[in-house]
C-alpha atoms as a PDB file:
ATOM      1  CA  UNK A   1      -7.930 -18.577  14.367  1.00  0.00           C
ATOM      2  CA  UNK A   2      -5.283 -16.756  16.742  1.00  0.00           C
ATOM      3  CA  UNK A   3      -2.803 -19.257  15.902  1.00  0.00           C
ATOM      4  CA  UNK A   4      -3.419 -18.716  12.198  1.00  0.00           C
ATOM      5  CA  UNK A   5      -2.489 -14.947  13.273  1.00  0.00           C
ATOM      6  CA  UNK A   6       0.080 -15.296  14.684  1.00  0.00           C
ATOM      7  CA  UNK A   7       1.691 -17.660  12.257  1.00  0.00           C
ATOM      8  CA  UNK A   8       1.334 -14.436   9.643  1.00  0.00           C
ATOM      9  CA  UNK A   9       3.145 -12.271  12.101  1.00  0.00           C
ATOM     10  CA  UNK A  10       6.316 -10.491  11.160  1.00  0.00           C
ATOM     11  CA  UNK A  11       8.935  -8.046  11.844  1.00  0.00           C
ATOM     12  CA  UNK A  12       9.991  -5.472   8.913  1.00  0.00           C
ATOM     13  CA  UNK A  13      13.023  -3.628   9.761  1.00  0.00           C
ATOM     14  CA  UNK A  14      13.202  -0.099   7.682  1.00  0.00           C
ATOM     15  CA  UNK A  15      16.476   0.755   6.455  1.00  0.00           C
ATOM     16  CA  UNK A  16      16.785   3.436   9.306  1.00  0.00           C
ATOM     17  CA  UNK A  17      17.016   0.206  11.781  1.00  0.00           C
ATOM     18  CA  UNK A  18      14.134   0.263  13.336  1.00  0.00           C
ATOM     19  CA  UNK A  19      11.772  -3.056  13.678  1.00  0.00           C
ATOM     20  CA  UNK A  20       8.093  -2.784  13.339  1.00  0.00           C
ATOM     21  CA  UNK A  21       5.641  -5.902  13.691  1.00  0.00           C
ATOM     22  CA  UNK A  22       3.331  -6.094  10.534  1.00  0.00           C
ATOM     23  CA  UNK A  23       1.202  -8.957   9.752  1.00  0.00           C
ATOM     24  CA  UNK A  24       0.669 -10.668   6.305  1.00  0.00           C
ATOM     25  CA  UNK A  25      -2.623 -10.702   5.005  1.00  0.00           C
ATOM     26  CA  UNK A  26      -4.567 -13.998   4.499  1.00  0.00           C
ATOM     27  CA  UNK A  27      -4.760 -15.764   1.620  1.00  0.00           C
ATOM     28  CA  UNK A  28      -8.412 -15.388   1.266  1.00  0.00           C
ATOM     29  CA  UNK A  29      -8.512 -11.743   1.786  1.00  0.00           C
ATOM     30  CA  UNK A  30      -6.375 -11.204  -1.328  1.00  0.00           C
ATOM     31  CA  UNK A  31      -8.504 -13.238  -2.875  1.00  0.00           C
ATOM     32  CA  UNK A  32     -11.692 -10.898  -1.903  1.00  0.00           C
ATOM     33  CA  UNK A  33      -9.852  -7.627  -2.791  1.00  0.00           C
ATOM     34  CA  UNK A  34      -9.112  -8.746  -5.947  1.00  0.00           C
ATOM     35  CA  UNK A  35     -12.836 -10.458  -6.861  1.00  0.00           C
ATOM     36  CA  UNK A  36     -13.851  -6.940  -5.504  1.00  0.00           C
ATOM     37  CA  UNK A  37     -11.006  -5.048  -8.093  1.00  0.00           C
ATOM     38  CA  UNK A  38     -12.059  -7.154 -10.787  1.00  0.00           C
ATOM     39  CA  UNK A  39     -16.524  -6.704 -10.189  1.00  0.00           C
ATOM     40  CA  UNK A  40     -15.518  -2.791  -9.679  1.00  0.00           C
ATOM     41  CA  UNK A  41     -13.004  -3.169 -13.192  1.00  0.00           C
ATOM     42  CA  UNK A  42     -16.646  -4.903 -15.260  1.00  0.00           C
ATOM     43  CA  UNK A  43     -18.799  -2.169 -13.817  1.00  0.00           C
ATOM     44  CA  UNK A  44     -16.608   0.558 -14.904  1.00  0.00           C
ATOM     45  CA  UNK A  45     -15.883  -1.097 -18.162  1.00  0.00           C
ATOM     46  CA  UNK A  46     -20.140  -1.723 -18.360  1.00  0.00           C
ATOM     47  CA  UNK A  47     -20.879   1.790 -17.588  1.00  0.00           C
ATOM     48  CA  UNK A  48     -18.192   3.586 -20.292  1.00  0.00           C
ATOM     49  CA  UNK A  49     -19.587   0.700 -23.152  1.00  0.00           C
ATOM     50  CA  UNK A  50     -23.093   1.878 -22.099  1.00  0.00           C
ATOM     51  CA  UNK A  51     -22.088   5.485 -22.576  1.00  0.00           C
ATOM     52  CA  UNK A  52     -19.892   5.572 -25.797  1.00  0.00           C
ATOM     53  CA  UNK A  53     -23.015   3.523 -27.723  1.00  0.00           C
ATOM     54  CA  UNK A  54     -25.578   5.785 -26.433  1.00  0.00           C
ATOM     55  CA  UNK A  55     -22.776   8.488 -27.876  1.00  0.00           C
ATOM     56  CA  UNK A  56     -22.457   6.298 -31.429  1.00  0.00           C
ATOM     57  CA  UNK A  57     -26.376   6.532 -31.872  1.00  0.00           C
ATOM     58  CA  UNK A  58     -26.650  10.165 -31.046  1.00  0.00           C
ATOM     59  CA  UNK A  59     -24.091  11.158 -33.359  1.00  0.00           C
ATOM     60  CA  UNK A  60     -25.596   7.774 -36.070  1.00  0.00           C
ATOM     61  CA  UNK A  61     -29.237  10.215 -35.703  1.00  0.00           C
ATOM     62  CA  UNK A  62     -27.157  13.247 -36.129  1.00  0.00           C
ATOM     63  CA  UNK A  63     -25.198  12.084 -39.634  1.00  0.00           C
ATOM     64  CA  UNK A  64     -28.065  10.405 -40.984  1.00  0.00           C
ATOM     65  CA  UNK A  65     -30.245  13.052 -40.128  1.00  0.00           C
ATOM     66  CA  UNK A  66     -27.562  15.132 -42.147  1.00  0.00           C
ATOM     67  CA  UNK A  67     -27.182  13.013 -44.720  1.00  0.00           C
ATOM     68  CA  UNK A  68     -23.014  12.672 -44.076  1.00  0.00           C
ATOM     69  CA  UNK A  69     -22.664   8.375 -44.306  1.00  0.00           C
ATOM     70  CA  UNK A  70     -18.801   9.236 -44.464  1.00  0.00           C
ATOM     71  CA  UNK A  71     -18.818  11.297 -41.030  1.00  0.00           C
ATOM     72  CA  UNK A  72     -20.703   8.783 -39.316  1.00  0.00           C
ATOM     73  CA  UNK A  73     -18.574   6.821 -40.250  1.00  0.00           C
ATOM     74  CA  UNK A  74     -15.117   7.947 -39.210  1.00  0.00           C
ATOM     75  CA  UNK A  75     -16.959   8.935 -35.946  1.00  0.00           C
ATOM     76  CA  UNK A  76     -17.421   5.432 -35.047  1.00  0.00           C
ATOM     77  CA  UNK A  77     -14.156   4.347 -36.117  1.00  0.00           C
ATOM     78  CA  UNK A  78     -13.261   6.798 -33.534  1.00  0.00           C
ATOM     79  CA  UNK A  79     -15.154   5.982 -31.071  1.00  0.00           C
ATOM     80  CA  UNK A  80     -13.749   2.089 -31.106  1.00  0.00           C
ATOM     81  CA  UNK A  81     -10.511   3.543 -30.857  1.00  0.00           C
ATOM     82  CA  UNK A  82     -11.643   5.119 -27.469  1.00  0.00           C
ATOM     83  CA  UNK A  83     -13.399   2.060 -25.845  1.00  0.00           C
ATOM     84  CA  UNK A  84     -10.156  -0.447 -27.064  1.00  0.00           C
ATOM     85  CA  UNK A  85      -7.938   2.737 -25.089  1.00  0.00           C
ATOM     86  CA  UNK A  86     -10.585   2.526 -22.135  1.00  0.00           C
ATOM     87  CA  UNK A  87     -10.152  -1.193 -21.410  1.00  0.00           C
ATOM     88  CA  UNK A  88      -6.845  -0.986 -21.554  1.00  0.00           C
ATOM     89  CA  UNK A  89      -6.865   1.704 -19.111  1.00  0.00           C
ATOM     90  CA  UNK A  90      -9.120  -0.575 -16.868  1.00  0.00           C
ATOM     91  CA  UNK A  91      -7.320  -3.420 -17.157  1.00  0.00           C
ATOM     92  CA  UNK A  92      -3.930  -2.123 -16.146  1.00  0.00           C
ATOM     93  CA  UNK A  93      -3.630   1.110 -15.223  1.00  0.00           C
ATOM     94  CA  UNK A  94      -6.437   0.646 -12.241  1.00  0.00           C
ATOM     95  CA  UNK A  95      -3.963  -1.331 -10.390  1.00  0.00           C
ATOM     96  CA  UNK A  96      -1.295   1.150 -10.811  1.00  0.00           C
ATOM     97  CA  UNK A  97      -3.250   3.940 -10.516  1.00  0.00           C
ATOM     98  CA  UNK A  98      -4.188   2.959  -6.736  1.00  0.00           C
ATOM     99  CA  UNK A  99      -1.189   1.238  -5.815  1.00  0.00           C
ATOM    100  CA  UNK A 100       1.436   3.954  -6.558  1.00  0.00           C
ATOM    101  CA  UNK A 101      -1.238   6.132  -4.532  1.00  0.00           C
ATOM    102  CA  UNK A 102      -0.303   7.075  -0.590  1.00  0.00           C
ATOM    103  CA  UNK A 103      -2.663   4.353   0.550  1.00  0.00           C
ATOM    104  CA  UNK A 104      -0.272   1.507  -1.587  1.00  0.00           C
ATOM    105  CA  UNK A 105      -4.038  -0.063  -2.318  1.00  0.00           C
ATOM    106  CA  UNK A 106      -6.744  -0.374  -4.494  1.00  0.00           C
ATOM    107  CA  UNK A 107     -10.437  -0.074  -3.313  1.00  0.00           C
ATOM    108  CA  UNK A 108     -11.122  -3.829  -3.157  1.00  0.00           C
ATOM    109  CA  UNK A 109      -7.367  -4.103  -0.637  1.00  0.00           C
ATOM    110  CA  UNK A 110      -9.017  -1.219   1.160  1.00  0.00           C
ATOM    111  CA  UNK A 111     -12.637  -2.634   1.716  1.00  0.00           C
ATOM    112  CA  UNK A 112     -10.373  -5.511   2.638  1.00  0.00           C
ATOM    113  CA  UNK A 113      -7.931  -3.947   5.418  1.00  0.00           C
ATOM    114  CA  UNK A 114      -4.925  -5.138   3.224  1.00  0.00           C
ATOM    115  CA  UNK A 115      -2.128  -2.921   1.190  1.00  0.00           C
ATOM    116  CA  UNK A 116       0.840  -3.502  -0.722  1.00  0.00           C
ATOM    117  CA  UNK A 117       4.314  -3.278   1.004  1.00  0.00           C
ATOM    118  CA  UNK A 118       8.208  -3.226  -0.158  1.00  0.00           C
ATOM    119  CA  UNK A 119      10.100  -6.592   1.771  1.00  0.00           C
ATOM    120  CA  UNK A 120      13.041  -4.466   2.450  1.00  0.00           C
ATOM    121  CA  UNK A 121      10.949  -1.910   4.704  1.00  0.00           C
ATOM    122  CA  UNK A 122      11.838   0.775   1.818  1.00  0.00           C
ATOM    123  CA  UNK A 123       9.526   3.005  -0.046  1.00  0.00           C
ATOM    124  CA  UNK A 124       7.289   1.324  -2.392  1.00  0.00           C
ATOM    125  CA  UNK A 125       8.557   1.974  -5.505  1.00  0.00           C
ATOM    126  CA  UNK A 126       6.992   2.625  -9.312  1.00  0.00           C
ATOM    127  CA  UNK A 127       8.624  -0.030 -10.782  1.00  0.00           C
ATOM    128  CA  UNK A 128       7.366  -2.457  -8.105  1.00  0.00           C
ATOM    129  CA  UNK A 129       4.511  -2.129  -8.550  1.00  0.00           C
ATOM    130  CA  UNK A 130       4.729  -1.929 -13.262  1.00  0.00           C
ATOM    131  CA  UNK A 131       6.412  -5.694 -12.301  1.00  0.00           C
ATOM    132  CA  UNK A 132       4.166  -6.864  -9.929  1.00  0.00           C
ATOM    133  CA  UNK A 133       0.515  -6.326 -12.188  1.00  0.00           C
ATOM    134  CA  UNK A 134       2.685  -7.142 -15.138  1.00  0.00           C
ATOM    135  CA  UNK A 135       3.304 -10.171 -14.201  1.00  0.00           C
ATOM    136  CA  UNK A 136      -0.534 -10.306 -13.575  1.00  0.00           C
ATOM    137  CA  UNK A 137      -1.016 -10.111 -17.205  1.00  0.00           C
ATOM    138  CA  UNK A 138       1.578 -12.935 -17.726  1.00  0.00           C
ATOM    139  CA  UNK A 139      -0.489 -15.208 -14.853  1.00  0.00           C
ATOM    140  CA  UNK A 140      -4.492 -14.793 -15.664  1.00  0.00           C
ATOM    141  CA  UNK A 141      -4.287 -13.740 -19.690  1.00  0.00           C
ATOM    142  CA  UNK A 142      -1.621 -15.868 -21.052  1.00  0.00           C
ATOM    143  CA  UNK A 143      -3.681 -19.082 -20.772  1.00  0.00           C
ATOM    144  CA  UNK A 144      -5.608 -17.800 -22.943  1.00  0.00           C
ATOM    145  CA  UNK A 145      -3.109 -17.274 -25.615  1.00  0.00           C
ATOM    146  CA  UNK A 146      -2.760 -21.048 -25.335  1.00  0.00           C
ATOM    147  CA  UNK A 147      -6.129 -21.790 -25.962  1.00  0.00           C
ATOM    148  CA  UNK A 148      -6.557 -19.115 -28.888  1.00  0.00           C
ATOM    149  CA  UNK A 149      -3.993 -20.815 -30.934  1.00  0.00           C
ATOM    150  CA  UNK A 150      -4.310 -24.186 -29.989  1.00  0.00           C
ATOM    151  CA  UNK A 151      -8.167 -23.921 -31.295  1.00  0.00           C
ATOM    152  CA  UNK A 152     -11.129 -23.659 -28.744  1.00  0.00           C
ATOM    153  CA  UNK A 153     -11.380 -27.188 -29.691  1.00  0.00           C
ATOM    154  CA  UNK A 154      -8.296 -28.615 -28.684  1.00  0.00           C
ATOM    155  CA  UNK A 155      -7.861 -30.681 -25.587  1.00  0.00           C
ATOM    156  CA  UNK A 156      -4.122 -30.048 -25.546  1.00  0.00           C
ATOM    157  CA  UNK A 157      -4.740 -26.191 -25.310  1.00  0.00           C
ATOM    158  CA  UNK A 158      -7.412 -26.146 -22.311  1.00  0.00           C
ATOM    159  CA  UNK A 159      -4.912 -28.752 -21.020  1.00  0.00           C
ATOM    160  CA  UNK A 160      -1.910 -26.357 -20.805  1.00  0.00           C
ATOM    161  CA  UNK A 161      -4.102 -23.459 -19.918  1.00  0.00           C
ATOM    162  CA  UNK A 162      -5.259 -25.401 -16.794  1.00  0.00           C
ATOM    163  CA  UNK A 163      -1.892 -26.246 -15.931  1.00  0.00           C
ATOM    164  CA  UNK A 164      -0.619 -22.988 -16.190  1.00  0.00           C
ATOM    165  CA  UNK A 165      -3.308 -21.363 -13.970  1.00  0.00           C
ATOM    166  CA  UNK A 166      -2.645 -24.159 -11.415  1.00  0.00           C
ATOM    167  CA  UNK A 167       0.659 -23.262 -10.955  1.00  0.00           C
ATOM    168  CA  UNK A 168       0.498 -19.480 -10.747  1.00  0.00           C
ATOM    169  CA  UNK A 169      -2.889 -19.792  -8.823  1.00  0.00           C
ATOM    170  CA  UNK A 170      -1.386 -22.109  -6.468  1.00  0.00           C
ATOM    171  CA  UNK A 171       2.022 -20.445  -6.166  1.00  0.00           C
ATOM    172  CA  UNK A 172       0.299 -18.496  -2.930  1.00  0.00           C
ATOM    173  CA  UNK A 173       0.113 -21.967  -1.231  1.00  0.00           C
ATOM    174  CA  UNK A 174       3.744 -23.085  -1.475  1.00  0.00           C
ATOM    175  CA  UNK A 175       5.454 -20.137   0.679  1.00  0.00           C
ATOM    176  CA  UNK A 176       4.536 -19.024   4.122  1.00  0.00           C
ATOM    177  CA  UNK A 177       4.057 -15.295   3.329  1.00  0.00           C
ATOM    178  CA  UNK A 178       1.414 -15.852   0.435  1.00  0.00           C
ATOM    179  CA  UNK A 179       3.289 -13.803  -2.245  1.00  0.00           C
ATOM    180  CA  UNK A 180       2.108 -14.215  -5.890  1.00  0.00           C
ATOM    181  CA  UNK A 181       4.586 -14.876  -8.746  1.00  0.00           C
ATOM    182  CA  UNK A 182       4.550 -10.836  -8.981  1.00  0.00           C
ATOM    183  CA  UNK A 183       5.280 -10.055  -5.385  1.00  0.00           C
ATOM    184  CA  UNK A 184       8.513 -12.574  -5.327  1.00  0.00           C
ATOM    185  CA  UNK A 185       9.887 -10.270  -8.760  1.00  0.00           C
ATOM    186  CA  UNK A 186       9.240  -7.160  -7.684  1.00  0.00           C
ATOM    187  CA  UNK A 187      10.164  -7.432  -3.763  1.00  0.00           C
ATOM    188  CA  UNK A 188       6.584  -6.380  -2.789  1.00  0.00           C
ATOM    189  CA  UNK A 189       4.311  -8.512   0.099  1.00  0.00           C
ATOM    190  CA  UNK A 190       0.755  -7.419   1.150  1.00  0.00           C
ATOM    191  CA  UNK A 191       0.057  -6.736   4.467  1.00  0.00           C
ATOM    192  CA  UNK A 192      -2.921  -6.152   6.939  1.00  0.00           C
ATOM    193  CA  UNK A 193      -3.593  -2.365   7.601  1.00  0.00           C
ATOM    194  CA  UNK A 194      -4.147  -1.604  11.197  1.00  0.00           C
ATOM    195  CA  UNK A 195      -7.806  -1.006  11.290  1.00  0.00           C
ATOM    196  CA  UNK A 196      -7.036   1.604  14.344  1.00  0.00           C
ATOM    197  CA  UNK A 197      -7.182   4.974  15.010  1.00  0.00           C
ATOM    198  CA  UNK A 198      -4.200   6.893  15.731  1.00  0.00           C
ATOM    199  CA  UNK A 199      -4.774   6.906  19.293  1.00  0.00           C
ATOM    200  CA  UNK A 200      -5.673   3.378  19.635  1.00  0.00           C
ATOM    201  CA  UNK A 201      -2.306   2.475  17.315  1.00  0.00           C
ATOM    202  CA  UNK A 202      -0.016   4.164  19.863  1.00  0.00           C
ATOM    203  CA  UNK A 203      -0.677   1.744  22.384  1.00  0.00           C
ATOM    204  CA  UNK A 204       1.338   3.106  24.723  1.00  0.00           C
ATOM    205  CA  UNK A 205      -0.932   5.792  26.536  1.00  0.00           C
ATOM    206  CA  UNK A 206       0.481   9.311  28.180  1.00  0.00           C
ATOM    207  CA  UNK A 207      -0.145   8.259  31.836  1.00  0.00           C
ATOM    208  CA  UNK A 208       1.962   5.320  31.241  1.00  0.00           C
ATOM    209  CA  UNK A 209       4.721   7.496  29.590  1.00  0.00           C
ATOM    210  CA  UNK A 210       4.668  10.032  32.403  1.00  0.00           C
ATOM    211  CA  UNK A 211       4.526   7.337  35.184  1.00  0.00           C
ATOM    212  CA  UNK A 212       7.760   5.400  33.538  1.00  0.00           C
ATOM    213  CA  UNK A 213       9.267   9.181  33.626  1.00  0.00           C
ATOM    214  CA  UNK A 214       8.723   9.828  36.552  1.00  0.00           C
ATOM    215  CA  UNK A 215      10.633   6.120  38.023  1.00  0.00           C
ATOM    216  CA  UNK A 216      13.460   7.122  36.122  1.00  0.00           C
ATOM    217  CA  UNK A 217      13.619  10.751  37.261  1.00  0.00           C
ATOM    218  CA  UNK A 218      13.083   9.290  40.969  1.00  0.00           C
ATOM    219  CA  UNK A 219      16.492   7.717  40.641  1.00  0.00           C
ATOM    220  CA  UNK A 220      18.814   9.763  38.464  1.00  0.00           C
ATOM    221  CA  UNK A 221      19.001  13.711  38.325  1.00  0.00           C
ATOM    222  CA  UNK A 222      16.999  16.315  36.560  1.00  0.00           C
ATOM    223  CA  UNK A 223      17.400  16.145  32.547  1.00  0.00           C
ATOM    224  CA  UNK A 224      17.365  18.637  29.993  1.00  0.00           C
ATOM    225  CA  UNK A 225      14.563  18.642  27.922  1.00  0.00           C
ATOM    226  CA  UNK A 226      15.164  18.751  23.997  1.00  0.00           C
ATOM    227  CA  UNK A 227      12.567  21.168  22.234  1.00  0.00           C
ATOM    228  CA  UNK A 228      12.406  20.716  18.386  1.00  0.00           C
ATOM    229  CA  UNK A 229      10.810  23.123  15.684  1.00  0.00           C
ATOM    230  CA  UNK A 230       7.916  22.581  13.550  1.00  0.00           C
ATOM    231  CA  UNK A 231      10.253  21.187  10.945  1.00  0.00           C
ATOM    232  CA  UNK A 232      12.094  19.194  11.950  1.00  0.00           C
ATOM    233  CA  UNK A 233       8.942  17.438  13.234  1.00  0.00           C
ATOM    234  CA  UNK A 234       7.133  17.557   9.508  1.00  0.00           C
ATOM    235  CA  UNK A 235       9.677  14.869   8.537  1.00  0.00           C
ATOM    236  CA  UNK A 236       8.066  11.741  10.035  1.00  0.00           C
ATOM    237  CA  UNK A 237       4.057  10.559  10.113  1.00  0.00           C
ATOM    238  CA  UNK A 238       2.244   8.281  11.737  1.00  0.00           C
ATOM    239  CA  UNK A 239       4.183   4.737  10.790  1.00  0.00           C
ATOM    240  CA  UNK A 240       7.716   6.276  12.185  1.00  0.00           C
ATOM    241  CA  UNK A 241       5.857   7.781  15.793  1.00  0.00           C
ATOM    242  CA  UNK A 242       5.036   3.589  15.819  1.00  0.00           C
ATOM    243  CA  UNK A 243       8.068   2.768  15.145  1.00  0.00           C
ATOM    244  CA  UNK A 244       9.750   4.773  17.376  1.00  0.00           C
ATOM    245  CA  UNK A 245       7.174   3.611  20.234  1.00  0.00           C
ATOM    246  CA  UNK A 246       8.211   0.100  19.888  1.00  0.00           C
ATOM    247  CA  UNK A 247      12.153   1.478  19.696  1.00  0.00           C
ATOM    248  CA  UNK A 248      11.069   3.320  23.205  1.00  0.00           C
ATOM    249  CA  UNK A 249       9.059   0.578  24.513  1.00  0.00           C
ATOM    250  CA  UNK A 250      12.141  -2.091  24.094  1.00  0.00           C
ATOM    251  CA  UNK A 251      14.516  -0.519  25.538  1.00  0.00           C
ATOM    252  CA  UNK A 252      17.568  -1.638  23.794  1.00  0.00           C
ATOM    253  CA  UNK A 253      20.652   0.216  23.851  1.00  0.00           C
ATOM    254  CA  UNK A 254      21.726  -0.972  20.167  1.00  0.00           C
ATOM    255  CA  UNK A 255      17.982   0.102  18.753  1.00  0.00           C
ATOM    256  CA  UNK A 256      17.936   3.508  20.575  1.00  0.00           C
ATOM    257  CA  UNK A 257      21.765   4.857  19.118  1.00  0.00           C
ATOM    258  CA  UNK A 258      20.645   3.447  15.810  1.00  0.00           C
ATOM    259  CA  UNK A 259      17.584   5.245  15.167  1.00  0.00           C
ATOM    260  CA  UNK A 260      18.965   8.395  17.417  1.00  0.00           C
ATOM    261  CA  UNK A 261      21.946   7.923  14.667  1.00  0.00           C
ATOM    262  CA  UNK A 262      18.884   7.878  11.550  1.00  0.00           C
ATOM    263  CA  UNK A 263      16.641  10.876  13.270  1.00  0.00           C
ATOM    264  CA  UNK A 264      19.289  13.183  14.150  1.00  0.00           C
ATOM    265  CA  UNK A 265      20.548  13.232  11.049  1.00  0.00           C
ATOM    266  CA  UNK A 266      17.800  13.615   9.244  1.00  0.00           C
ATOM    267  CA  UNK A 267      16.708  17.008  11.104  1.00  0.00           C
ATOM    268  CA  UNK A 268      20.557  17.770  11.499  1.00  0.00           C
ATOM    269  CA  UNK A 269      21.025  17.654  15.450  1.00  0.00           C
ATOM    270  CA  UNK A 270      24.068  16.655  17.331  1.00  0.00           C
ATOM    271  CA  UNK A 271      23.025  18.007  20.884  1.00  0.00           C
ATOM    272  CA  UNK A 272      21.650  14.362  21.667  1.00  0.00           C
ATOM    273  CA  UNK A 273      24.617  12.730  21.857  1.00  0.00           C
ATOM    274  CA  UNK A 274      25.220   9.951  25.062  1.00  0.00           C
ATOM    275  CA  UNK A 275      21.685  11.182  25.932  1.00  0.00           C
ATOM    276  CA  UNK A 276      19.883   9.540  23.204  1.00  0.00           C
ATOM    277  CA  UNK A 277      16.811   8.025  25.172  1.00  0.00           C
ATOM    278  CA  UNK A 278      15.928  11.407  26.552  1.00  0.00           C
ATOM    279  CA  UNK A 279      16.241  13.048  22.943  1.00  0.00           C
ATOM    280  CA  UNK A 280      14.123  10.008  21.477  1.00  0.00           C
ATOM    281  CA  UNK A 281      11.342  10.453  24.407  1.00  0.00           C
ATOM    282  CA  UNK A 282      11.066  13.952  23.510  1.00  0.00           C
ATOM    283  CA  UNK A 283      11.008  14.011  19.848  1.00  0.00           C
ATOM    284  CA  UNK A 284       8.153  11.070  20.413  1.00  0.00           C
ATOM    285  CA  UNK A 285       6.037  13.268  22.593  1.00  0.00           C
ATOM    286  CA  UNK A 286       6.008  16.016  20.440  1.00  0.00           C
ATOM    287  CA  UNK A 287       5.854  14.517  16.963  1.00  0.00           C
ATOM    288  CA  UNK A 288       2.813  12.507  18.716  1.00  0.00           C
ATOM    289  CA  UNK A 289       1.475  15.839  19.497  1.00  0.00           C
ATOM    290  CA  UNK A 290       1.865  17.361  16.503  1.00  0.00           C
ATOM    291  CA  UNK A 291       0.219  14.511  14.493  1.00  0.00           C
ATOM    292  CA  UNK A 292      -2.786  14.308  16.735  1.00  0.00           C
ATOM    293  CA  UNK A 293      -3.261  18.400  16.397  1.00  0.00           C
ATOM    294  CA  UNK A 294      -3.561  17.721  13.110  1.00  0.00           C
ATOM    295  CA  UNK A 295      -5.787  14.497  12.888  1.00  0.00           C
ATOM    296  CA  UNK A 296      -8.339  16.414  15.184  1.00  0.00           C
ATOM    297  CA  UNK A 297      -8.218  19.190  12.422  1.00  0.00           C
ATOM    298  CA  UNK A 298      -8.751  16.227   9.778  1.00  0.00           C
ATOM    299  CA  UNK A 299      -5.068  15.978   8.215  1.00  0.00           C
ATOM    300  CA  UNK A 300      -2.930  12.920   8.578  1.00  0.00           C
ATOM    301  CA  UNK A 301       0.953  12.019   7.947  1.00  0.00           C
ATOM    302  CA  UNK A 302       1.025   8.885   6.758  1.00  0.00           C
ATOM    303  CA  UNK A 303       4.635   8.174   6.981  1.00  0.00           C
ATOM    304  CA  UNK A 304       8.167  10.131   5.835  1.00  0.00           C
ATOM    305  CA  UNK A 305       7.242   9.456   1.761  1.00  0.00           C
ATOM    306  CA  UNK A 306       3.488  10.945   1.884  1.00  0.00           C
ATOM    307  CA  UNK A 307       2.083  14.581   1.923  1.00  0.00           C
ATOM    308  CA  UNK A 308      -0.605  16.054   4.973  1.00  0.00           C
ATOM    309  CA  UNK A 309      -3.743  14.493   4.029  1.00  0.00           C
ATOM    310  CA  UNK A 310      -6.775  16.398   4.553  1.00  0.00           C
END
């Protein structure tokens, strides 16, 4: 099992340069999330059919009570219109719905610990995610088409529907990171979301910090220390302070002028130059700070792309 783990392991470098490990979700827990999607997709669809024909025989009691035949009937004609709409809906606009949402998954990836990710380490994008579920609809519905025409009857039509669902179904099985048809167009993987706290996710603890400040300070003189206002700290959440822990926690001269490069122009502040390490160390510490204030008043930064979430 921990060498299954660690064969999902991987490193996703954002295009500001910096390298954060990420795992790939198991095969079987996409599976789950989406049985769970698609039992969540039939109750919804259950509960609206339920409600729009307890609607059509009010308003059937109401017209015939009335005597209107013509009403009634335009009414239900109407009401058709609204459950074909519905499904619809259901069927593809749940995924998108949820996906293009700050959490970048549905409720069956959540109940699963899994969400939807861009390969390049970008922002998830909207039309990443339209390819990804549309090629859904190309992988589960157009067997189907195959067996419509061909005749429920015909052997040749089950035939290619099978073999189309083997390949797409099995497509997960032939490349190491598990992406679907969908995820190799649109440049999307699904990963594992930590299933941490914020303070357990910054695994590198304040007396630790302060000790490994305090070696360096033994043997090199008295820094200045870099303060940095409320905005300039709004810019990143919680996935960049992890980021930049790992940056920190490395220790490589290349990584550190990188993301000092990415940071300090993106706050607009040239007063860390050749003393990028100390300027990284304190921006940490206080955008830590900061993000911790506000999970203990129950509002959380996701990353650079997302809003305060209460």
């Amino acid at each position: 099992m921990r060498r299954s783990h660690r064969s999902r392991d991987r490193v996703l470098t954002t295009p500001e340069g910096i390298s954060v490990p990420v795992t790939v979700a198991s095969r079987g827990s996409r599976l789950g999330a989406l049985l769970l999607d698609l039992t969540f997709i039939a109750l919804l669809i259950g509960l609206t059919t339920t409600a729009l024909i307890l609607m059509a025989g009010g308003i059937g009691a109401f017209a015939i009570q009335v005597e209107k035949t013509t009403a009634l009937g335009h009414a239900l004609q109407f009401l058709v219109i609204v459950w074909i709409v519905i499904m619809f809906l259901f069927r593809n606009a749940y995924f998108l719905f949820f996906e293009l949402g700050p959490r970048g998954a549905t409720p069956g990836k959540r109940l699963s610990g899994i969400r939807i990710a861009a390969r390049d380490g970008g922002r998830l994008t909207a039309e990443m995610v339209i390819a990804r579920n549309l090629l859904r609809d190309v992988e589960l519905f157009l067997p189907l088409i195959f067996i419509m025409q061909a005749g429920v009857e015909s052997g040749m039509g089950w035939l290619a529907a099978a073999g189309w669902f083997a390949i797409f179904l099995l497509f997960p099985l032939f490349n190491r990171d598990a992406l679907r048809a969908g995820d190799v167009i649109a440049g999307t993987w699904v990963l594992e979301r930590p299933r941490r706290k914020l303070e357990a996710a910054l695994s590198v603890s304040r007396d630790r910090a302060a000790q490994s400040r305090t070696e360096r300070n033994d043997s090199a003189p008295a820094r200045r220390g870099y303060r940095f206002e409320e905005a300039e700290l709004a810019v990143y959440g919680e996935y960049e302070l992890q980021a930049l822990e790992r940056v920190l926690r490395d220790d490589r001269s290349q990584s550190l002028d990188s993301v000092y490069q990415t940071i300090a122009n993106k706050i607009g502040r040239t007063d860390g130059w050749n003393d990028e390490r100390a300027f990284l160390e304190d921006y940490y510490t206080q955008l830590r700070a900061r993000l911790e204030a506000g999970m203990r008043m129950g509002r959380r930064k996701a990353d650079k792309f997302s809003g305060t979430q209460g």
